[in-house]
Structures are given as C-alpha cells and as structure tokens.
PDB file of N, CA and C in Angstrom:
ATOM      1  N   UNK A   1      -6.803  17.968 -63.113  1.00  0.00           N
ATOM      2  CA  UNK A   1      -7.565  16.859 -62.585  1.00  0.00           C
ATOM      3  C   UNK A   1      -9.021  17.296 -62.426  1.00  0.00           C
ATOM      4  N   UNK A   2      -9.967  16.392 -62.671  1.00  0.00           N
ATOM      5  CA  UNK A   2     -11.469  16.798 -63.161  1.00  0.00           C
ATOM      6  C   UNK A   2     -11.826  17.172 -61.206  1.00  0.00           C
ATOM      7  N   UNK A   3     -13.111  17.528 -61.291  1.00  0.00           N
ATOM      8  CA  UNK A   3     -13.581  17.590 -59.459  1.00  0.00           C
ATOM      9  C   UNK A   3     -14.147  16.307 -59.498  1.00  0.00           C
ATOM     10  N   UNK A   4     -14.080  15.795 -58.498  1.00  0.00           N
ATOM     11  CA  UNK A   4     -15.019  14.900 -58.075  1.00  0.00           C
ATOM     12  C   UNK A   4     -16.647  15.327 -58.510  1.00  0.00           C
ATOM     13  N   UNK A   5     -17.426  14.356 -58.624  1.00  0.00           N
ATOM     14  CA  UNK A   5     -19.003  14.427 -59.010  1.00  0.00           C
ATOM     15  C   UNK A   5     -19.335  14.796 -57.249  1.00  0.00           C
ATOM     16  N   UNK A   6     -20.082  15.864 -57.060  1.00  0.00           N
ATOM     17  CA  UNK A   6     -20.729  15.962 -55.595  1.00  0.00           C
ATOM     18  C   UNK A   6     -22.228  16.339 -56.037  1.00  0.00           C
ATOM     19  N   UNK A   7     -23.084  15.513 -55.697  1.00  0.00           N
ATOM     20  CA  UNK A   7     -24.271  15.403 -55.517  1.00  0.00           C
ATOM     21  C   UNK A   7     -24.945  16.669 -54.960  1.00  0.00           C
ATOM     22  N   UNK A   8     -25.883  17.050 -56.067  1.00  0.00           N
ATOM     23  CA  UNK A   8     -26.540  18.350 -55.272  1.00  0.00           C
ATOM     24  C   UNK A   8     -27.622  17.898 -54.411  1.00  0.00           C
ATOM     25  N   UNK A   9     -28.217  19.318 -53.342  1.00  0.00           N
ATOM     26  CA  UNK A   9     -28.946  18.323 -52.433  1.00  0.00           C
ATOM     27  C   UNK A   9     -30.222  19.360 -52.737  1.00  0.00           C
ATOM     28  N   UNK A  10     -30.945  19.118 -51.888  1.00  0.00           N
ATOM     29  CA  UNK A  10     -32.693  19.827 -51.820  1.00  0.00           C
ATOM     30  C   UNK A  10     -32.840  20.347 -50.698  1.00  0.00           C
ATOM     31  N   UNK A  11     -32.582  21.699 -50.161  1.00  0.00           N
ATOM     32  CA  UNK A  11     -33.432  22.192 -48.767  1.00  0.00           C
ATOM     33  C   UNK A  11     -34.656  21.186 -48.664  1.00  0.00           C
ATOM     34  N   UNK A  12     -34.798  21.261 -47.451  1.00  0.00           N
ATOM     35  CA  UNK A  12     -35.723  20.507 -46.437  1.00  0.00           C
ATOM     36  C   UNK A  12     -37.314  21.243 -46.887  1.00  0.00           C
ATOM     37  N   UNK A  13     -36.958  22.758 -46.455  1.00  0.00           N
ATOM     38  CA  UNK A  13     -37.237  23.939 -45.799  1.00  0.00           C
ATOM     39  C   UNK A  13     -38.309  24.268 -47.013  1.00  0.00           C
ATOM     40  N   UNK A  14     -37.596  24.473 -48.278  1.00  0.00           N
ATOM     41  CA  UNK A  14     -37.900  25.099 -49.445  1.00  0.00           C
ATOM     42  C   UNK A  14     -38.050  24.836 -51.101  1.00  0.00           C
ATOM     43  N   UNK A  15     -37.169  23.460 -50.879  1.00  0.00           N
ATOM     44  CA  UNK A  15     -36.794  22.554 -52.128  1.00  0.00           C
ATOM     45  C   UNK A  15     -36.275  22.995 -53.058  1.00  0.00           C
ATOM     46  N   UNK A  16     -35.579  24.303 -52.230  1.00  0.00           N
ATOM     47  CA  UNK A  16     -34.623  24.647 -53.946  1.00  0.00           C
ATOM     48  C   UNK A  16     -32.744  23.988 -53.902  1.00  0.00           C
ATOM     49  N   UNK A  17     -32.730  23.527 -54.724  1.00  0.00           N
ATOM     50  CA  UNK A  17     -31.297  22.748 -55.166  1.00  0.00           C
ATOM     51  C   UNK A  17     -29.876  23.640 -54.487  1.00  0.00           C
ATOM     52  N   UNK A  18     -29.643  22.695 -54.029  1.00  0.00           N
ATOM     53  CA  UNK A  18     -28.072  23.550 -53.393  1.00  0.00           C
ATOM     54  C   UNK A  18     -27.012  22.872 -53.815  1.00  0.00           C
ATOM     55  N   UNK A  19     -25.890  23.468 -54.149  1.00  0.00           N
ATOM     56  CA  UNK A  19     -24.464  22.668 -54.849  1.00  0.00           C
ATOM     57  C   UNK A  19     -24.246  22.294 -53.041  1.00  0.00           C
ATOM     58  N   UNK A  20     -23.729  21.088 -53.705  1.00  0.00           N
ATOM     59  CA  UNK A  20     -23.020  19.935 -52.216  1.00  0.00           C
ATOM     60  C   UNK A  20     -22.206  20.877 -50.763  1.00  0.00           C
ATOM     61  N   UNK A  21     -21.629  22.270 -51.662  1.00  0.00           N
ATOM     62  CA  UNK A  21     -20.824  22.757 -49.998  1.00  0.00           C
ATOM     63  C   UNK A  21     -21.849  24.347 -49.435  1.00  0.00           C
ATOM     64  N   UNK A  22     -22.954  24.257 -49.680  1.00  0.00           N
ATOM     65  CA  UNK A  22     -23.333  24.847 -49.319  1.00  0.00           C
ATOM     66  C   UNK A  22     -23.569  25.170 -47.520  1.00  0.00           C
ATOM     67  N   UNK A  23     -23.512  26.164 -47.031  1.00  0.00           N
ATOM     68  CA  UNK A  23     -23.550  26.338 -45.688  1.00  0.00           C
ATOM     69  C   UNK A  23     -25.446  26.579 -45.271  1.00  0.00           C
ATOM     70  N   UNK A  24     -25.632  27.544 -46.601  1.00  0.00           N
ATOM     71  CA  UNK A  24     -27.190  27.841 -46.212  1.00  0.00           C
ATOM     72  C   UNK A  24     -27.859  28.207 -47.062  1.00  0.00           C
ATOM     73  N   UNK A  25     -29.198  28.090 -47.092  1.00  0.00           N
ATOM     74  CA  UNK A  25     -29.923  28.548 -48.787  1.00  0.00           C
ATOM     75  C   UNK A  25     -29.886  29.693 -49.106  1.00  0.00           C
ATOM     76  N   UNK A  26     -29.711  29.167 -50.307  1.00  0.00           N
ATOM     77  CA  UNK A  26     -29.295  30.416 -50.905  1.00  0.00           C
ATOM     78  C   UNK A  26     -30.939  31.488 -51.444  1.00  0.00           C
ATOM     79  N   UNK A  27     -32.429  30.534 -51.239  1.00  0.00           N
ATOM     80  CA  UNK A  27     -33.369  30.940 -51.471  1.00  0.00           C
ATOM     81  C   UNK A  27     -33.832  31.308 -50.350  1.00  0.00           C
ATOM     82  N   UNK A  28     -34.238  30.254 -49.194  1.00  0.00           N
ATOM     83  CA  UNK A  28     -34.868  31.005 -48.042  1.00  0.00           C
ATOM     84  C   UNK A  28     -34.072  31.277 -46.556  1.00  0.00           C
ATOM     85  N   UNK A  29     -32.564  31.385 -46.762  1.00  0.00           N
ATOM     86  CA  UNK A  29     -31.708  31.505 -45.846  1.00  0.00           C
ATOM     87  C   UNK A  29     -31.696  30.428 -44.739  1.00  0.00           C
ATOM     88  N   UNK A  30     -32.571  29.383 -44.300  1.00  0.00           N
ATOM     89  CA  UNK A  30     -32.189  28.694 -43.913  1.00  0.00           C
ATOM     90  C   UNK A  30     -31.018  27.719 -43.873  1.00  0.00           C
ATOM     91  N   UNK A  31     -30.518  27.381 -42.684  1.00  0.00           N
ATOM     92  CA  UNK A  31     -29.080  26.729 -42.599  1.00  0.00           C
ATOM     93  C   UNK A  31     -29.436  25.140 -42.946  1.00  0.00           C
ATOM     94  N   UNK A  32     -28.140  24.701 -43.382  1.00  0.00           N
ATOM     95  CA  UNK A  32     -28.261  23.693 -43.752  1.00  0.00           C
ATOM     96  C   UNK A  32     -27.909  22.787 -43.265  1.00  0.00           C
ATOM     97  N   UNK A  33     -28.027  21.814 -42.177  1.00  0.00           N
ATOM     98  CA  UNK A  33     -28.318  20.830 -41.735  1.00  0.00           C
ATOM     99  C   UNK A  33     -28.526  19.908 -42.403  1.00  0.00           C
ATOM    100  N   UNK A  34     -27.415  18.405 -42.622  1.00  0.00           N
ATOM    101  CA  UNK A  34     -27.313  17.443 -43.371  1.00  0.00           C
ATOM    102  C   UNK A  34     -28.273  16.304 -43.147  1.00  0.00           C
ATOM    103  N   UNK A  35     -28.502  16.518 -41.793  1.00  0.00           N
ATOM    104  CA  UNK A  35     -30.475  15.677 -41.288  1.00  0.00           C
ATOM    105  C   UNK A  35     -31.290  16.424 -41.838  1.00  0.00           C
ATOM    106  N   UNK A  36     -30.973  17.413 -42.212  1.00  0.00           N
ATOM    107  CA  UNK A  36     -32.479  17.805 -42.576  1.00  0.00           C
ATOM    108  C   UNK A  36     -32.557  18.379 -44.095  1.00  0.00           C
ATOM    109  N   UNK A  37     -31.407  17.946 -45.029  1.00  0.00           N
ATOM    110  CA  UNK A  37     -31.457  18.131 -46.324  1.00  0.00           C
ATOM    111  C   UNK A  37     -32.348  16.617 -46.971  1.00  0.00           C
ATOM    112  N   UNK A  38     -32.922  16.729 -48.083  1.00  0.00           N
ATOM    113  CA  UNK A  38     -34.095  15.510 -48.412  1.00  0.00           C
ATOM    114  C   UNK A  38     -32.673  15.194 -49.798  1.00  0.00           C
ATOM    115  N   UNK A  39     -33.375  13.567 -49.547  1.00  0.00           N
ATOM    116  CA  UNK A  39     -32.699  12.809 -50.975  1.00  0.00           C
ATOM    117  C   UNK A  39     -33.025  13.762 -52.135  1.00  0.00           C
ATOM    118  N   UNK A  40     -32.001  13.800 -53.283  1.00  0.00           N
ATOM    119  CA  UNK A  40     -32.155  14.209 -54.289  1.00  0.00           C
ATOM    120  C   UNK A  40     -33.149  12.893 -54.997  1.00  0.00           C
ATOM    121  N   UNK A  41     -33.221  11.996 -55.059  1.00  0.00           N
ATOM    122  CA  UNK A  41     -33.807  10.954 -55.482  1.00  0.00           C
ATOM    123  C   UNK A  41     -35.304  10.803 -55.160  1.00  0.00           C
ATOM    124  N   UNK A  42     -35.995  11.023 -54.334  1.00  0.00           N
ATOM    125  CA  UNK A  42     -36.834  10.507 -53.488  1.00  0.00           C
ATOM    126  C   UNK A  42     -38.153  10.608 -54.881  1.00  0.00           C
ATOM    127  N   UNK A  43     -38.704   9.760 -54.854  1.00  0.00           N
ATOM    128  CA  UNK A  43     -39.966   9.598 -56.063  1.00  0.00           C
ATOM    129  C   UNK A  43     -40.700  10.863 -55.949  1.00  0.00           C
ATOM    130  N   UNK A  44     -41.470  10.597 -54.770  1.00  0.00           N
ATOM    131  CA  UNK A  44     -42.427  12.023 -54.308  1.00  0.00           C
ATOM    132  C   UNK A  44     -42.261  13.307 -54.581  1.00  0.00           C
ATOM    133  N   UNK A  45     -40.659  13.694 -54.553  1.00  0.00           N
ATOM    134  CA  UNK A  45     -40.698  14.824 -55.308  1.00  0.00           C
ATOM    135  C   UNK A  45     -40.059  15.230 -57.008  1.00  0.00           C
ATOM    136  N   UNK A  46     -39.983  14.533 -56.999  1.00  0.00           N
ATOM    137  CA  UNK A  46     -39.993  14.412 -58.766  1.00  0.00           C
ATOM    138  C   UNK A  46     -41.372  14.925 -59.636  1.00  0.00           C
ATOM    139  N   UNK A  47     -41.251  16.442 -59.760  1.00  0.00           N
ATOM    140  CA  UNK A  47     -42.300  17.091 -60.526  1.00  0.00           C
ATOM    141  C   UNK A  47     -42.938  16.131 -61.405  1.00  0.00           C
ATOM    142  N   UNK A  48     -42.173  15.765 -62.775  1.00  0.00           N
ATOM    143  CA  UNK A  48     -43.123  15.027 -63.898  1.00  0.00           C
ATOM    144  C   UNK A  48     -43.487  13.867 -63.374  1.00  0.00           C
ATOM    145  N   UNK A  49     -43.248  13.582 -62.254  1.00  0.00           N
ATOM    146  CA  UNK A  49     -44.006  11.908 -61.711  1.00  0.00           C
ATOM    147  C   UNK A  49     -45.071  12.214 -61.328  1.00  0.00           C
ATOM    148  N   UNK A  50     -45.036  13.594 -60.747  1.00  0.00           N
ATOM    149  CA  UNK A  50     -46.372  13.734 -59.631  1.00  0.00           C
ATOM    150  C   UNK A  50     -47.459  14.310 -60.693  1.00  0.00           C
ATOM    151  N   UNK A  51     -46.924  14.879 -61.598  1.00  0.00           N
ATOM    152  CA  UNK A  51     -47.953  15.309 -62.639  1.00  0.00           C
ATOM    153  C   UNK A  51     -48.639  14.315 -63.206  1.00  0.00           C
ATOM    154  N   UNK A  52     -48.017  13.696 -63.882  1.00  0.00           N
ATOM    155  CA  UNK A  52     -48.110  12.198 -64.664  1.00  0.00           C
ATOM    156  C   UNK A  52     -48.903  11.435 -63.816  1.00  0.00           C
ATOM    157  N   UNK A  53     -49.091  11.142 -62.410  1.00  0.00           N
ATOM    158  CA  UNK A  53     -49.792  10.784 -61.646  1.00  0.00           C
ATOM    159  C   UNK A  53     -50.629  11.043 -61.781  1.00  0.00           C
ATOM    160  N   UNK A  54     -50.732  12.607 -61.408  1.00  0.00           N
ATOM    161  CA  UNK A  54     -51.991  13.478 -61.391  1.00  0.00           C
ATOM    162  C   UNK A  54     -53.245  13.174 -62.780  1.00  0.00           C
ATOM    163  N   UNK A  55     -52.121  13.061 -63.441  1.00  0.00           N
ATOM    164  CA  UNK A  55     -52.991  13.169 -65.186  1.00  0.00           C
ATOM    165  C   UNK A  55     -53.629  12.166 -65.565  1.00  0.00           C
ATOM    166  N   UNK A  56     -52.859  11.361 -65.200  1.00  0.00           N
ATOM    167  CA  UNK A  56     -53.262   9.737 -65.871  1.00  0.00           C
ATOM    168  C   UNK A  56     -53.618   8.543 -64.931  1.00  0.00           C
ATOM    169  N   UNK A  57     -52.973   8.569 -63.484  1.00  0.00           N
ATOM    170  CA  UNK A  57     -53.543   7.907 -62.419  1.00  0.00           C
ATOM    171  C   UNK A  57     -55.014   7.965 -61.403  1.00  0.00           C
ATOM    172  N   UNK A  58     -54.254   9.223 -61.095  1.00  0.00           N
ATOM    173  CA  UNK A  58     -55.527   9.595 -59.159  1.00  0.00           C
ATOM    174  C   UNK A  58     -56.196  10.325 -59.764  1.00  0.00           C
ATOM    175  N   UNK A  59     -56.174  11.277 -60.880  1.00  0.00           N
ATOM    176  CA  UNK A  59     -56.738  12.263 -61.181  1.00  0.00           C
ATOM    177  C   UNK A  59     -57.162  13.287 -59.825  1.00  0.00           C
ATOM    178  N   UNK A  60     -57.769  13.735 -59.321  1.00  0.00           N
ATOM    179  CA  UNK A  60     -58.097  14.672 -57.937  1.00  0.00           C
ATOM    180  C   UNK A  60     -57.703  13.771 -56.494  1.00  0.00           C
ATOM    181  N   UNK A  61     -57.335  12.343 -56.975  1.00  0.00           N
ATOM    182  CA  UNK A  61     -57.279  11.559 -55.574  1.00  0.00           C
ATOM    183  C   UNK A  61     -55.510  12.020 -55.254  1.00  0.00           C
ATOM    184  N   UNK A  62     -54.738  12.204 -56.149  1.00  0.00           N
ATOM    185  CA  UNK A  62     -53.237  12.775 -56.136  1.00  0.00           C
ATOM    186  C   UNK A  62     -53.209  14.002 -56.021  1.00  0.00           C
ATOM    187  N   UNK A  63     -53.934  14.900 -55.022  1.00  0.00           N
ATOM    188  CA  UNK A  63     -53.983  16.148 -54.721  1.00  0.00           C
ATOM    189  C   UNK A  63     -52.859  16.228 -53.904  1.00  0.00           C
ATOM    190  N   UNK A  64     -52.782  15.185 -52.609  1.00  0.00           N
ATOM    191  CA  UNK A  64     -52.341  15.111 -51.136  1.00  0.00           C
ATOM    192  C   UNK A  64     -50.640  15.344 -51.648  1.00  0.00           C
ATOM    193  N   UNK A  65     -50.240  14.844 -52.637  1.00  0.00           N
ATOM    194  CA  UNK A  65     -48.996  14.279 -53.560  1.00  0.00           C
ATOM    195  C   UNK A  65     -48.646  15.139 -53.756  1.00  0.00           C
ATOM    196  N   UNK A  66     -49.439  16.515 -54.618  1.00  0.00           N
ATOM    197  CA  UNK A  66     -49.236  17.472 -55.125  1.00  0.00           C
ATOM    198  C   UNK A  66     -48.741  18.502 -54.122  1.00  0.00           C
ATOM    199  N   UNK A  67     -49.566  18.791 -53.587  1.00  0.00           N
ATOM    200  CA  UNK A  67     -49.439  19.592 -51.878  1.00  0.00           C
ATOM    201  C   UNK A  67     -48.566  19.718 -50.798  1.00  0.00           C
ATOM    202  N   UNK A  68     -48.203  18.084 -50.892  1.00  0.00           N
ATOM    203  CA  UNK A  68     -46.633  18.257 -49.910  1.00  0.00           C
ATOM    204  C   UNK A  68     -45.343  18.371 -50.437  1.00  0.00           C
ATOM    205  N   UNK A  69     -45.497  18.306 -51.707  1.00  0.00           N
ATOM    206  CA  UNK A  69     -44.716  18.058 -52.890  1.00  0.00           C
ATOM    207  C   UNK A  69     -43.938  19.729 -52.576  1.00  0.00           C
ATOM    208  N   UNK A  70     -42.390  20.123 -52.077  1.00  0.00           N
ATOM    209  CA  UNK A  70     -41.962  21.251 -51.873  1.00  0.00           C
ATOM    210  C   UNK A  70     -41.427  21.686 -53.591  1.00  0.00           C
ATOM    211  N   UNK A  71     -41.423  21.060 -54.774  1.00  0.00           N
ATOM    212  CA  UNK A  71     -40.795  20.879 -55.653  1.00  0.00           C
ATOM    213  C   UNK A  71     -42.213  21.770 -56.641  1.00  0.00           C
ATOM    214  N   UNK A  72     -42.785  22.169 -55.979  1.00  0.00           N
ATOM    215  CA  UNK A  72     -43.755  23.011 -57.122  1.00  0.00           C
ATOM    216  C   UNK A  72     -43.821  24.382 -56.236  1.00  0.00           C
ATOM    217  N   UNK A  73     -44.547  25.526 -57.010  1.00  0.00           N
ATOM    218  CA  UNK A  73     -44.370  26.801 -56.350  1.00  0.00           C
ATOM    219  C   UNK A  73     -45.944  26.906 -56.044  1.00  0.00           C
ATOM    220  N   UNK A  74     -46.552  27.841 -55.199  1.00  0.00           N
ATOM    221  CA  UNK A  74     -47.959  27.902 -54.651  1.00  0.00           C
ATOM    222  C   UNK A  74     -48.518  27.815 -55.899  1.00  0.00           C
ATOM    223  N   UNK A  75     -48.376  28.794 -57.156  1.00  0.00           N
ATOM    224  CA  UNK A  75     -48.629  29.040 -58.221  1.00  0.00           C
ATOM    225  C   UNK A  75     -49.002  27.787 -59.141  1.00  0.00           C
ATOM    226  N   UNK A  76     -48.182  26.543 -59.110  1.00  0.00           N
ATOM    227  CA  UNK A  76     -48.151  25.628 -60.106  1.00  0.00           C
ATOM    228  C   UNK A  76     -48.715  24.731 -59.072  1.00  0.00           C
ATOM    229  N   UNK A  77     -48.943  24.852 -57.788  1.00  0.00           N
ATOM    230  CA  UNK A  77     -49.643  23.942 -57.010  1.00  0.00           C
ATOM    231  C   UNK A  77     -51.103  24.742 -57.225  1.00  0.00           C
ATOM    232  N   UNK A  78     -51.665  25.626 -57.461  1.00  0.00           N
ATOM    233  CA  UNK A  78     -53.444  26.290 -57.786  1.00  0.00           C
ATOM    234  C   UNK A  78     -53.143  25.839 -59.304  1.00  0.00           C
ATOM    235  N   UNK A  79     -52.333  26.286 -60.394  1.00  0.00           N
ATOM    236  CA  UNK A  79     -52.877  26.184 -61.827  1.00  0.00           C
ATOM    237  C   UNK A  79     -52.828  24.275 -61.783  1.00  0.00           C
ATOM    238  N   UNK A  80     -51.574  23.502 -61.709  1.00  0.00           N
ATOM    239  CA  UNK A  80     -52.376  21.514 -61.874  1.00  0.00           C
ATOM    240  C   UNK A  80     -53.539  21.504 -61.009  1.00  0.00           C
ATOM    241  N   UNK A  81     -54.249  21.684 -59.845  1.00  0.00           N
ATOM    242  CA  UNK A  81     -55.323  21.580 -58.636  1.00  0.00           C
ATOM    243  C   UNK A  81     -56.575  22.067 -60.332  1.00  0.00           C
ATOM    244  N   UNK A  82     -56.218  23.271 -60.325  1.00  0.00           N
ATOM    245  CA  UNK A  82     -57.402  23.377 -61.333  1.00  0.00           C
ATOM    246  C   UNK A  82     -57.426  22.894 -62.776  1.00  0.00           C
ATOM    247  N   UNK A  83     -56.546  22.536 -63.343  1.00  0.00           N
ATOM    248  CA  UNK A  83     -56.236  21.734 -64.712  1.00  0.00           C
ATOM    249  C   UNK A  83     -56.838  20.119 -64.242  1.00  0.00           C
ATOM    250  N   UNK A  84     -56.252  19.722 -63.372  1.00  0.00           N
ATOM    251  CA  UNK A  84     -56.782  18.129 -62.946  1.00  0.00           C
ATOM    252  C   UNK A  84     -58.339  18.024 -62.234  1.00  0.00           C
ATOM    253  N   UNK A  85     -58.740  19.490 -61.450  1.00  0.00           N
ATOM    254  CA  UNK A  85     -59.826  19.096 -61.254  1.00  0.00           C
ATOM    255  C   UNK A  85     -60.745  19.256 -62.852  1.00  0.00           C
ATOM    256  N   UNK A  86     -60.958  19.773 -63.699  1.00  0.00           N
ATOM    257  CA  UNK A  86     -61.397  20.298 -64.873  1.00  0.00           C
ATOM    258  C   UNK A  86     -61.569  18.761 -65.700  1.00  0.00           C
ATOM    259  N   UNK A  87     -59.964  18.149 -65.755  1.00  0.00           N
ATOM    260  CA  UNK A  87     -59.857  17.090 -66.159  1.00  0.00           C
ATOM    261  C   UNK A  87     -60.775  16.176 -65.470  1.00  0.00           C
ATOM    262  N   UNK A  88     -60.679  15.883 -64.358  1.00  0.00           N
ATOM    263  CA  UNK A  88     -61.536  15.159 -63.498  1.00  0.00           C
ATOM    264  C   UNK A  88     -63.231  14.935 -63.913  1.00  0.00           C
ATOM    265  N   UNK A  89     -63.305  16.489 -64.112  1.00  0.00           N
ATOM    266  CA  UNK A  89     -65.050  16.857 -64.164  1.00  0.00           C
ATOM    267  C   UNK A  89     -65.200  16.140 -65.318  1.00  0.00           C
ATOM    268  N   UNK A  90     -64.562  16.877 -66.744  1.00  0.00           N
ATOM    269  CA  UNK A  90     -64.580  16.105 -68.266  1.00  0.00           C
ATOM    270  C   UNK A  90     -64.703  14.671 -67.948  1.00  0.00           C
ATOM    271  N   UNK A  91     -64.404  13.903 -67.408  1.00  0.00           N
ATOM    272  CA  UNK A  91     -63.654  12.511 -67.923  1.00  0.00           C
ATOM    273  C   UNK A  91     -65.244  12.054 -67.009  1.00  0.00           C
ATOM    274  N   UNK A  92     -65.524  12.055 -66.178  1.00  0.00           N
ATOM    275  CA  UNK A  92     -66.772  11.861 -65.088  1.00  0.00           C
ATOM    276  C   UNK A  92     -67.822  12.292 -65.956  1.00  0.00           C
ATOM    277  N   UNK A  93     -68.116  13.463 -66.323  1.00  0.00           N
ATOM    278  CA  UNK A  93     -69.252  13.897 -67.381  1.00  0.00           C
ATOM    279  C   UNK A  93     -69.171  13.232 -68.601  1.00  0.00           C
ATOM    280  N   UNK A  94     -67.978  12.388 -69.365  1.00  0.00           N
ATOM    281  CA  UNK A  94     -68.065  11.812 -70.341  1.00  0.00           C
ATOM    282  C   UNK A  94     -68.656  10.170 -70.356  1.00  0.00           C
ATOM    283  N   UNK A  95     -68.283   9.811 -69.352  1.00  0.00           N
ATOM    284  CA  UNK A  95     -68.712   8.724 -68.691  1.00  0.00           C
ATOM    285  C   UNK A  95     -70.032   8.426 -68.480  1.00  0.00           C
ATOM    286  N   UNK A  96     -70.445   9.162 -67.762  1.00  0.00           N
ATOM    287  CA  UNK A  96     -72.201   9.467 -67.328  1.00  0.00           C
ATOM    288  C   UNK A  96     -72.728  10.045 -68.750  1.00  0.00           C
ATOM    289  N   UNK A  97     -72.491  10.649 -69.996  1.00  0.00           N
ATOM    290  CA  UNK A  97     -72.747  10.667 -70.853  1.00  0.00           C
ATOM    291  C   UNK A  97     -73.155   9.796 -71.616  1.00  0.00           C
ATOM    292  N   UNK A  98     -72.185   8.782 -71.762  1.00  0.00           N
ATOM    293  CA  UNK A  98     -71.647   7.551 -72.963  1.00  0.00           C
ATOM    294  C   UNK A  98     -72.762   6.452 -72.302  1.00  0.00           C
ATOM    295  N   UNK A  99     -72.398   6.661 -71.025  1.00  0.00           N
ATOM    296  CA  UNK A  99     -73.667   5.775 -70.497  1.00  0.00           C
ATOM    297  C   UNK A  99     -74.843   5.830 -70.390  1.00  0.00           C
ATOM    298  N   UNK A 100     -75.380   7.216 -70.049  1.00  0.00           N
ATOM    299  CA  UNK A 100     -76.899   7.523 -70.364  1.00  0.00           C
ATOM    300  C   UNK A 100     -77.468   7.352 -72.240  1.00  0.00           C
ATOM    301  N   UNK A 101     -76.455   7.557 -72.848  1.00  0.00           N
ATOM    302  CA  UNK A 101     -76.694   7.633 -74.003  1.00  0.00           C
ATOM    303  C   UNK A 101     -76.630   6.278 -74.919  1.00  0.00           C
ATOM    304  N   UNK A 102     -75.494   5.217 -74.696  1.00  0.00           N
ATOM    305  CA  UNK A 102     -75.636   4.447 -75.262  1.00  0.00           C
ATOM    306  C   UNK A 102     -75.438   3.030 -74.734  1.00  0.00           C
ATOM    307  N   UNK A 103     -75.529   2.688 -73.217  1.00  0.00           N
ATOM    308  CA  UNK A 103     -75.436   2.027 -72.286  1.00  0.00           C
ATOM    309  C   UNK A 103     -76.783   1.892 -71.938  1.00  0.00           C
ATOM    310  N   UNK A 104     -77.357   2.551 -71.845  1.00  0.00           N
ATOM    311  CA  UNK A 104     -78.668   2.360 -70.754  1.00  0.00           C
ATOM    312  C   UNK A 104     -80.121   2.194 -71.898  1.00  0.00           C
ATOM    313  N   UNK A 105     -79.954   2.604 -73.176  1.00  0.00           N
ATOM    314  CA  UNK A 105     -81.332   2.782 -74.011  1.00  0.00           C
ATOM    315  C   UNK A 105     -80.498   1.072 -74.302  1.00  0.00           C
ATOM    316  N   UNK A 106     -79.122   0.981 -74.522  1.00  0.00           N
ATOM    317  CA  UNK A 106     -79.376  -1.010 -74.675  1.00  0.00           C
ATOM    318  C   UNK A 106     -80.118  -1.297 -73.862  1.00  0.00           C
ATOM    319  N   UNK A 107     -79.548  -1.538 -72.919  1.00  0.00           N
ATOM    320  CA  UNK A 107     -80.283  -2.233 -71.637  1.00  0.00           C
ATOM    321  C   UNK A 107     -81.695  -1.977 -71.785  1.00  0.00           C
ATOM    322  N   UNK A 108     -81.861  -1.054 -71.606  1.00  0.00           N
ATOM    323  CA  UNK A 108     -83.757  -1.209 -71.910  1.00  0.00           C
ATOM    324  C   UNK A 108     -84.140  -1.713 -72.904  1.00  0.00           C
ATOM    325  N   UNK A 109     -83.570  -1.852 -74.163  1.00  0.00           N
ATOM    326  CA  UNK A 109     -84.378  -1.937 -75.142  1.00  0.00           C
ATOM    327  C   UNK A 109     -84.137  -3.710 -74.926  1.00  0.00           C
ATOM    328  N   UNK A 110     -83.121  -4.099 -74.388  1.00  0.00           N
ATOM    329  CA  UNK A 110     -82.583  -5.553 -74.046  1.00  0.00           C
ATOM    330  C   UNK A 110     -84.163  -6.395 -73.138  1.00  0.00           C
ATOM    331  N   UNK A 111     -83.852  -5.092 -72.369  1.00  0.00           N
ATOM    332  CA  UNK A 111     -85.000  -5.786 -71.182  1.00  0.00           C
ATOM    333  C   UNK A 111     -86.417  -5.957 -71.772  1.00  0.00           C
ATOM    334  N   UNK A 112     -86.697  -4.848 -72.629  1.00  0.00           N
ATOM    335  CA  UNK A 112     -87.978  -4.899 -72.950  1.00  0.00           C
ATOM    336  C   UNK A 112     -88.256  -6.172 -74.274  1.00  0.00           C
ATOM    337  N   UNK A 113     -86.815  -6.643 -74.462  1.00  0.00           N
ATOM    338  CA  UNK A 113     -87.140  -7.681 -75.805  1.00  0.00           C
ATOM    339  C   UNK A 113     -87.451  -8.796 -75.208  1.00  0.00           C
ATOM    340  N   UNK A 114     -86.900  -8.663 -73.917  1.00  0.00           N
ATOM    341  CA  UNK A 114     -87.084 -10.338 -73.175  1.00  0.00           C
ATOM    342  C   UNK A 114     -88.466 -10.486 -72.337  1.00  0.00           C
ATOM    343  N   UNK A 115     -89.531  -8.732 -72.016  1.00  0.00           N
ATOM    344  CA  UNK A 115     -90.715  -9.228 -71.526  1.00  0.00           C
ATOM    345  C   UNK A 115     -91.627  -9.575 -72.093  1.00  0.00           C
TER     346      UNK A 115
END
C-alpha cells in the first residue's frame, strides 16, 4: 500500500524544508512547533517569484521582499541586491540617455519651429 502524500513543511526559524514527521531541524536544530512552521505555499517565499519581481517589476523597490524572504542564503541575498541594483542603474541611465538624446533636441527643435 502506497504512503499517504504528507506535505513537507518550512522551518519558521531557517526555511529549510522538513519531511512532515520531523521533531526538529535538521539545519538549525530548532524544534519544531506546528505554529510556528510557515505554509509551504505562501507567495512571498517562492524564490523565482521574488526574483522575477525583482527583475521585471520593483526593480530595487523589491529589496524589502528579498530580505525577509528566509528562502535565499545571505550570499544570494548580496549577489540579486547587486545584480538588480546594476540593473536598476542600466535601465535609469538608458532612459535619461534616449531622452537627452532623442527626446529633448525634438522638443527644441519643435519649439524653435513654432517661434
């Protein structure tokens, strides 16, 4: 007879994955307390959401996301912080580019046809 499906859960503590009969983590020894284990589900910590956020939404405004986010390691919370701020800078400097360059000599040359 197959096992039943038991749902793995997420330390609170540490966010590393525990099979369903666990007593205590198996990463940072904390006990496990069924109030204080987090949904396996919960959006917020779903790595490729918060990235994908990061990348294509908030850009540096999805820092806060990133940060409480227990589902990344210090490591991958400094290397996205500096990949998205980088991204951030590019996309802002391309902008103020495109516009000094081919936004703004219209406009003048607009303004000066109409004095």
């Amino acid at each position: 007879m197959d096992k039943p499906l038991v749902a793995d859960l997420i330390c609170a503590d540490c966010g590393t994955t525990l099979p369903g009969n666990s007593v205590s983590c198996p990463s940072c020894g904390e006990r496990c307390d069924t109030g204080r284990l987090s949904d396996p589900l919960r959006w917020e910590e779903n790595p490729t959401l918060i990235i994908c956020i990061l990348v294509f939404v908030t850009l540096f405004i999805g820092f806060p996301l990133l940060w409480r986010s227990k589902r990344f390691s210090r490591f991958s919370k400094i290397m996205w912080t500096i990949l998205v701020t980088l991204e951030t800078v590019l996309i802002f400097w391309l902008f103020f580019w495109f516009l000094s360059s081919h936004l703004f000599p219209t406009i003048r040359e607009a303004l000066m046809h109409w004095s």
